[in-house]
Protein backbone atom coordinates (compact mmCIF):
# COMPACT_ATOMS: atom_id res chain seq x y z
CA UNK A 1 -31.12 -5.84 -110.07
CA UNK A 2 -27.48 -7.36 -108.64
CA UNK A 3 -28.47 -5.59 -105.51
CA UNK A 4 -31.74 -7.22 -104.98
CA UNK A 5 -30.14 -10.41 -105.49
CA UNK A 6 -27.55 -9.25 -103.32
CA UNK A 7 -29.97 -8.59 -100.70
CA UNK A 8 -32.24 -11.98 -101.38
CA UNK A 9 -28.91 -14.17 -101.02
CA UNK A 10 -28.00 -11.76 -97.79
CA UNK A 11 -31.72 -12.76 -96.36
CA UNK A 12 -31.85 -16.71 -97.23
CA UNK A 13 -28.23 -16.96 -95.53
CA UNK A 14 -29.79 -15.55 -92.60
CA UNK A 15 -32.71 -18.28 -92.81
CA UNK A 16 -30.34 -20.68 -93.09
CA UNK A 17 -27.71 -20.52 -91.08
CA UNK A 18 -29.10 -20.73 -87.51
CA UNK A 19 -31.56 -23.95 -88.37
CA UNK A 20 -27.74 -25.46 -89.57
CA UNK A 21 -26.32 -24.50 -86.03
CA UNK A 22 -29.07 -26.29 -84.14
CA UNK A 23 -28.29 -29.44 -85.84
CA UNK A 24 -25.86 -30.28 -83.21
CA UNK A 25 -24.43 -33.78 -83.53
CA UNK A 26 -25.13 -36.01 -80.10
CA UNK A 27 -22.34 -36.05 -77.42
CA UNK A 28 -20.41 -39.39 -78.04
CA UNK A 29 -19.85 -39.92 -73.87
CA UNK A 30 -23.11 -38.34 -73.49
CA UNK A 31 -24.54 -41.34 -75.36
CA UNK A 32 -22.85 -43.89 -73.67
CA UNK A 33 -23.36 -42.92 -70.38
CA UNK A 34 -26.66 -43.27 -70.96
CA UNK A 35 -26.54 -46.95 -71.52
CA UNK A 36 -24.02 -47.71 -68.72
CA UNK A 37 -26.59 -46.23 -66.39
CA UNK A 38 -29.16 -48.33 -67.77
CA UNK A 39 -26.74 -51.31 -67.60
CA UNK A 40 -25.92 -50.15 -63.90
CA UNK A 41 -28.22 -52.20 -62.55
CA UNK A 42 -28.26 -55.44 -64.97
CA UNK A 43 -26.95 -58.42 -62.96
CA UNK A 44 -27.31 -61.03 -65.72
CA UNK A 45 -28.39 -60.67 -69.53
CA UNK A 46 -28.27 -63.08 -72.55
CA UNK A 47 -28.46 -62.20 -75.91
CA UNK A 48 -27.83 -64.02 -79.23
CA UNK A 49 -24.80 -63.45 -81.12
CA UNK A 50 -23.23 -63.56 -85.05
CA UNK A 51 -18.89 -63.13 -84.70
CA UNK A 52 -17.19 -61.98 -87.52
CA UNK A 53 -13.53 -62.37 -87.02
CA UNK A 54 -11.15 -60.76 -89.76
CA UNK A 55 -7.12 -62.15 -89.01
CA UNK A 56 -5.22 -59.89 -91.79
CA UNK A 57 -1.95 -61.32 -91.54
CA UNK A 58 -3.25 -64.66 -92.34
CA UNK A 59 -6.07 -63.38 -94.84
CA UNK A 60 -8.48 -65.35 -92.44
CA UNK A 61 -11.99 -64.67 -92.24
CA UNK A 62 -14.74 -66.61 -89.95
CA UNK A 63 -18.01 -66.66 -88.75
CA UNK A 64 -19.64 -68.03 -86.19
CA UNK A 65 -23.35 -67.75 -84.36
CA UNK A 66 -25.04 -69.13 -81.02
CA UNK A 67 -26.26 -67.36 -77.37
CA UNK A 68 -24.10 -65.34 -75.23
CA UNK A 69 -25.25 -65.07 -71.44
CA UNK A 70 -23.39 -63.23 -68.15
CA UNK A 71 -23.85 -63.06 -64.84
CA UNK A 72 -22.21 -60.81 -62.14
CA UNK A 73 -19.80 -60.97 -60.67
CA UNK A 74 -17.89 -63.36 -62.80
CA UNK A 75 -20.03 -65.94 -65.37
CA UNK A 76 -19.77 -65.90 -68.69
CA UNK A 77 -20.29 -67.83 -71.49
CA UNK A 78 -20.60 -68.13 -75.07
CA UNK A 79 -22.19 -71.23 -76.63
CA UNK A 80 -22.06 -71.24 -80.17
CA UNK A 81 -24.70 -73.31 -82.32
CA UNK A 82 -22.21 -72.86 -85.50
CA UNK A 83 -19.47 -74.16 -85.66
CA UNK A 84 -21.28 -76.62 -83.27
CA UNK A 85 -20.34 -77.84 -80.12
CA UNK A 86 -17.76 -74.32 -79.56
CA UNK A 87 -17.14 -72.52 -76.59
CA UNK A 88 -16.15 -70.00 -73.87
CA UNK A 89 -17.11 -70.36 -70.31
CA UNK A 90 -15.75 -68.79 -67.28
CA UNK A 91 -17.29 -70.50 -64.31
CA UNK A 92 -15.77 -67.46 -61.49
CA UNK A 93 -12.17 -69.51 -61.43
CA UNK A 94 -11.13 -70.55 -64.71
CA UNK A 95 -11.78 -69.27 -68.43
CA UNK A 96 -12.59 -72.49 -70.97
CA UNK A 97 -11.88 -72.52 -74.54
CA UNK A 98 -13.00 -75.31 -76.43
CA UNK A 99 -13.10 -74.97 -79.95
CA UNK A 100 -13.70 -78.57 -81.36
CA UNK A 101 -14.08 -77.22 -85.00
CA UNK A 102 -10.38 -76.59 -85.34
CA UNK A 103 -9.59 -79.63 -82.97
CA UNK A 104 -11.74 -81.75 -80.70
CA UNK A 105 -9.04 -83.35 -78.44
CA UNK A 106 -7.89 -79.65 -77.18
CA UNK A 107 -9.29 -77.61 -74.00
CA UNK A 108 -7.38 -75.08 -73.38
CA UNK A 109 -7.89 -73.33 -69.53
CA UNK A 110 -6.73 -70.04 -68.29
CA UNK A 111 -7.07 -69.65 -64.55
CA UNK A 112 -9.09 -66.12 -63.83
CA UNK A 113 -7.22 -64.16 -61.47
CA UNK A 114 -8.54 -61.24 -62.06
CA UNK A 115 -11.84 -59.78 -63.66
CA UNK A 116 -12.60 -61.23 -66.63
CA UNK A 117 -11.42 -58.41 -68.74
CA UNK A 118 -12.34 -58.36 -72.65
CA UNK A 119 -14.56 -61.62 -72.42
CA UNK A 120 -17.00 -59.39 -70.17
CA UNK A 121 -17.75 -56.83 -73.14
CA UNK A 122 -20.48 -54.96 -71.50
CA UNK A 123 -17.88 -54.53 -68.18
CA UNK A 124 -15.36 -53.71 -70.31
CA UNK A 125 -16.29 -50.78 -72.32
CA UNK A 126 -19.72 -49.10 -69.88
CA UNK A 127 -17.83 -49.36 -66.70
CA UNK A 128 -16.86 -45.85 -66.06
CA UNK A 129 -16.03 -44.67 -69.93
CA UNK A 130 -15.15 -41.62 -69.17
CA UNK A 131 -11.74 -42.66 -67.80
CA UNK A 132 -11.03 -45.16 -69.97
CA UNK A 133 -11.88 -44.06 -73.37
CA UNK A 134 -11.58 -41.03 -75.46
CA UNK A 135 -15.56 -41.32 -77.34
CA UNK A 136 -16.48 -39.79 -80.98
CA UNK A 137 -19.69 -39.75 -82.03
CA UNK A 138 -19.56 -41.37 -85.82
CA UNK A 139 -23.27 -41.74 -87.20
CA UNK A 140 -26.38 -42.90 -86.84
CA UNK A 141 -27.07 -46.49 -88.89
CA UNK A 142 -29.83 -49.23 -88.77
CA UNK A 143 -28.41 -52.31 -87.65
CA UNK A 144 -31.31 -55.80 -87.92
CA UNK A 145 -34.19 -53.11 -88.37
CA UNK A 146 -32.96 -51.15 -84.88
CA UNK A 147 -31.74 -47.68 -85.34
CA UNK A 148 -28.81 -47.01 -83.76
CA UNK A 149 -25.96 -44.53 -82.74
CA UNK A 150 -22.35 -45.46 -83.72
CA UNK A 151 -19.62 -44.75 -81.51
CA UNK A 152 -15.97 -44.88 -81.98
CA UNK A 153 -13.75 -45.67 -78.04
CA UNK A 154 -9.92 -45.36 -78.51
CA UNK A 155 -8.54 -46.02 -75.11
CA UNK A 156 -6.89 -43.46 -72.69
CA UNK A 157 -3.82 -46.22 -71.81
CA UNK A 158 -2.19 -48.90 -72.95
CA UNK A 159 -4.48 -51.68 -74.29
CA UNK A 160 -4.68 -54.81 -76.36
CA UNK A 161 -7.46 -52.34 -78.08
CA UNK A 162 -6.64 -49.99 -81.02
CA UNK A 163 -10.12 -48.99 -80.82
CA UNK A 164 -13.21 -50.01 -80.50
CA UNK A 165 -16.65 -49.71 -82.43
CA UNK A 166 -20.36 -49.44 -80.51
CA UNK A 167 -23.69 -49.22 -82.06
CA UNK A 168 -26.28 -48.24 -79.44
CA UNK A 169 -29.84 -48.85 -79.87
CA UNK A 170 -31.71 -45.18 -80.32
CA UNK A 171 -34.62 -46.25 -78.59
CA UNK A 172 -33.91 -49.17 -76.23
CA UNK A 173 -30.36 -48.09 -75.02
CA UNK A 174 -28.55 -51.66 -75.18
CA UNK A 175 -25.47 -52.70 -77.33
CA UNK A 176 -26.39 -54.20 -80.84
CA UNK A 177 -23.14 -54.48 -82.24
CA UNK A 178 -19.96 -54.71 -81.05
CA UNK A 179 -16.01 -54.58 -83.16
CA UNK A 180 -12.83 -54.61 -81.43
CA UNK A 181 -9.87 -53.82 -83.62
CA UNK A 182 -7.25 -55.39 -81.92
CA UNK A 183 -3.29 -55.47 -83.42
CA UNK A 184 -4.03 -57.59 -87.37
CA UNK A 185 -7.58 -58.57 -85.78
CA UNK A 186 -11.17 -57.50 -86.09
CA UNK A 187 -13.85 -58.80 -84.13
CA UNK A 188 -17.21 -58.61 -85.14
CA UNK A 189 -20.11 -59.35 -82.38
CA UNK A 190 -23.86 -58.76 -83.42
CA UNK A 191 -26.63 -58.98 -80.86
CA UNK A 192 -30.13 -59.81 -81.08
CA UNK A 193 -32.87 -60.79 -78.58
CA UNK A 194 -30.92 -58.99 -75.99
CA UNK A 195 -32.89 -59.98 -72.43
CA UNK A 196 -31.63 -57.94 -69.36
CA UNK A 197 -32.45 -59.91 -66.09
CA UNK A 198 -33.76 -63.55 -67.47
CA UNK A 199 -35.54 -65.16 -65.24
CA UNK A 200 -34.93 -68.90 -66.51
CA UNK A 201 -30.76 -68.20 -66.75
CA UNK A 202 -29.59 -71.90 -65.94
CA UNK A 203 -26.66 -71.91 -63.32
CA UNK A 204 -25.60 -74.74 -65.86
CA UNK A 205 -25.26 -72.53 -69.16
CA UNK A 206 -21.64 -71.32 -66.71
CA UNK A 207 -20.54 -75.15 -66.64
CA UNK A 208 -17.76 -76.68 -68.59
CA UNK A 209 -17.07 -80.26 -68.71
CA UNK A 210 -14.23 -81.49 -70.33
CA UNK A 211 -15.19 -84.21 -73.07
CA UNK A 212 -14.00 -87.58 -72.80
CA UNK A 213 -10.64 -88.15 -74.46
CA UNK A 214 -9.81 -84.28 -74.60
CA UNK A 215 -6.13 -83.18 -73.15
CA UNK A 216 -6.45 -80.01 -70.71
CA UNK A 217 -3.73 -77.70 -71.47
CA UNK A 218 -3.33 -75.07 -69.10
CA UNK A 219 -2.25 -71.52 -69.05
């Protein structure tokens, strides 16, 4: 009898074991390759956004919402609708912070002389991955009803970055949620209505004008 149950455990390990080596987990860079190419050819997209940012050293957490647009080569901005009335625009010259929650007399402006770096977040982490980031595939999760595949970047060189946090869409391959853990900071950016290529993107949305009484303070 302990041989036939010998033999019955030898047989079910047999069953087993080769369905448990076909599992393979996805390819990390694999994955996000895929969306870069399918971002390859985006020349605008808006989307609308929730930011969660964590500051540790000052036990500060905030949270704000609004719309998020881009165009290439060098517009950005994001508009938010809470706290209302803050923003960041780069109009191709100069990056705009206004943030009249914390203090409405105070635009701060940063002249671009470069790309636009970490404010251009699908630039930034689907422009050639491969030689910027070292990719892990984490998990799959269900982000606003959307499955998606989570994927951890830690970069190759020196960044601002410690690492950074995607979740891909599984079936429409566009970024749904973004975190950037930066040194004591976490940012938190969660897309919905993503639209690749609107057609109705006003040239204005990339505008800043300063508002009466504020003091400029440049960078």
């Amino acid at each position: 009898m302990r041989v036939r149950g010998l033999l019955l455990a030898a047989v079910l390990m047999i069953a087993v074991v080769p369905a448990a080596l076909t599992a393979q987990q996805p390819d990390g860079l694999e994955v996000l390759e895929r969306v870069a190419a399918r971002y390859a050819g985006v020349t605008s997209l808006c989307a609308d956004f929730v930011q969660h940012l964590e500051v540790e050293m000052i036990s500060l957490e905030r949270t704000g919402s609004g719309q998020m647009c881009q165009t290439q080569p060098d517009r950005f901005a994001m508009r938010f609708s809470e706290p209302a009335g803050d923003a960041v625009v780069i109009d191709g010259e100069s990056i705009w912070l206004y943030y009249p929650s914390n203090d409405e007399k105070v635009v701060i402006r940063i002249r671009v002389t470069g790309t636009p770096g970490g404010y251009d977040l699908h630039r930034e982490f689907l422009d050639r991955p491969a030689e910027k980031y070292t990719v892990e595939y984490e998990a799959e999760e269900v982000i606003d009803g959307h499955e998606t595949q989570r994927l951890r970047l830690t970069p190759k060189q020196r960044s601002s970055y410690v690492s950074v946090v995607l979740w891909i869409d599984a079936g429409t391959p566009v970024l749904r949620r973004i975190r950037i853990h930066e040194d004591g900071t976490v940012k938190t950016i969660t897309l919905s209505d993503v639209q690749l290529g609107p057609a109705d993107l006003d040239p204005a949305f990339f505008t800043f004008t300063v508002p009466p009484g504020a003091d400029v303070i440049s960078r």
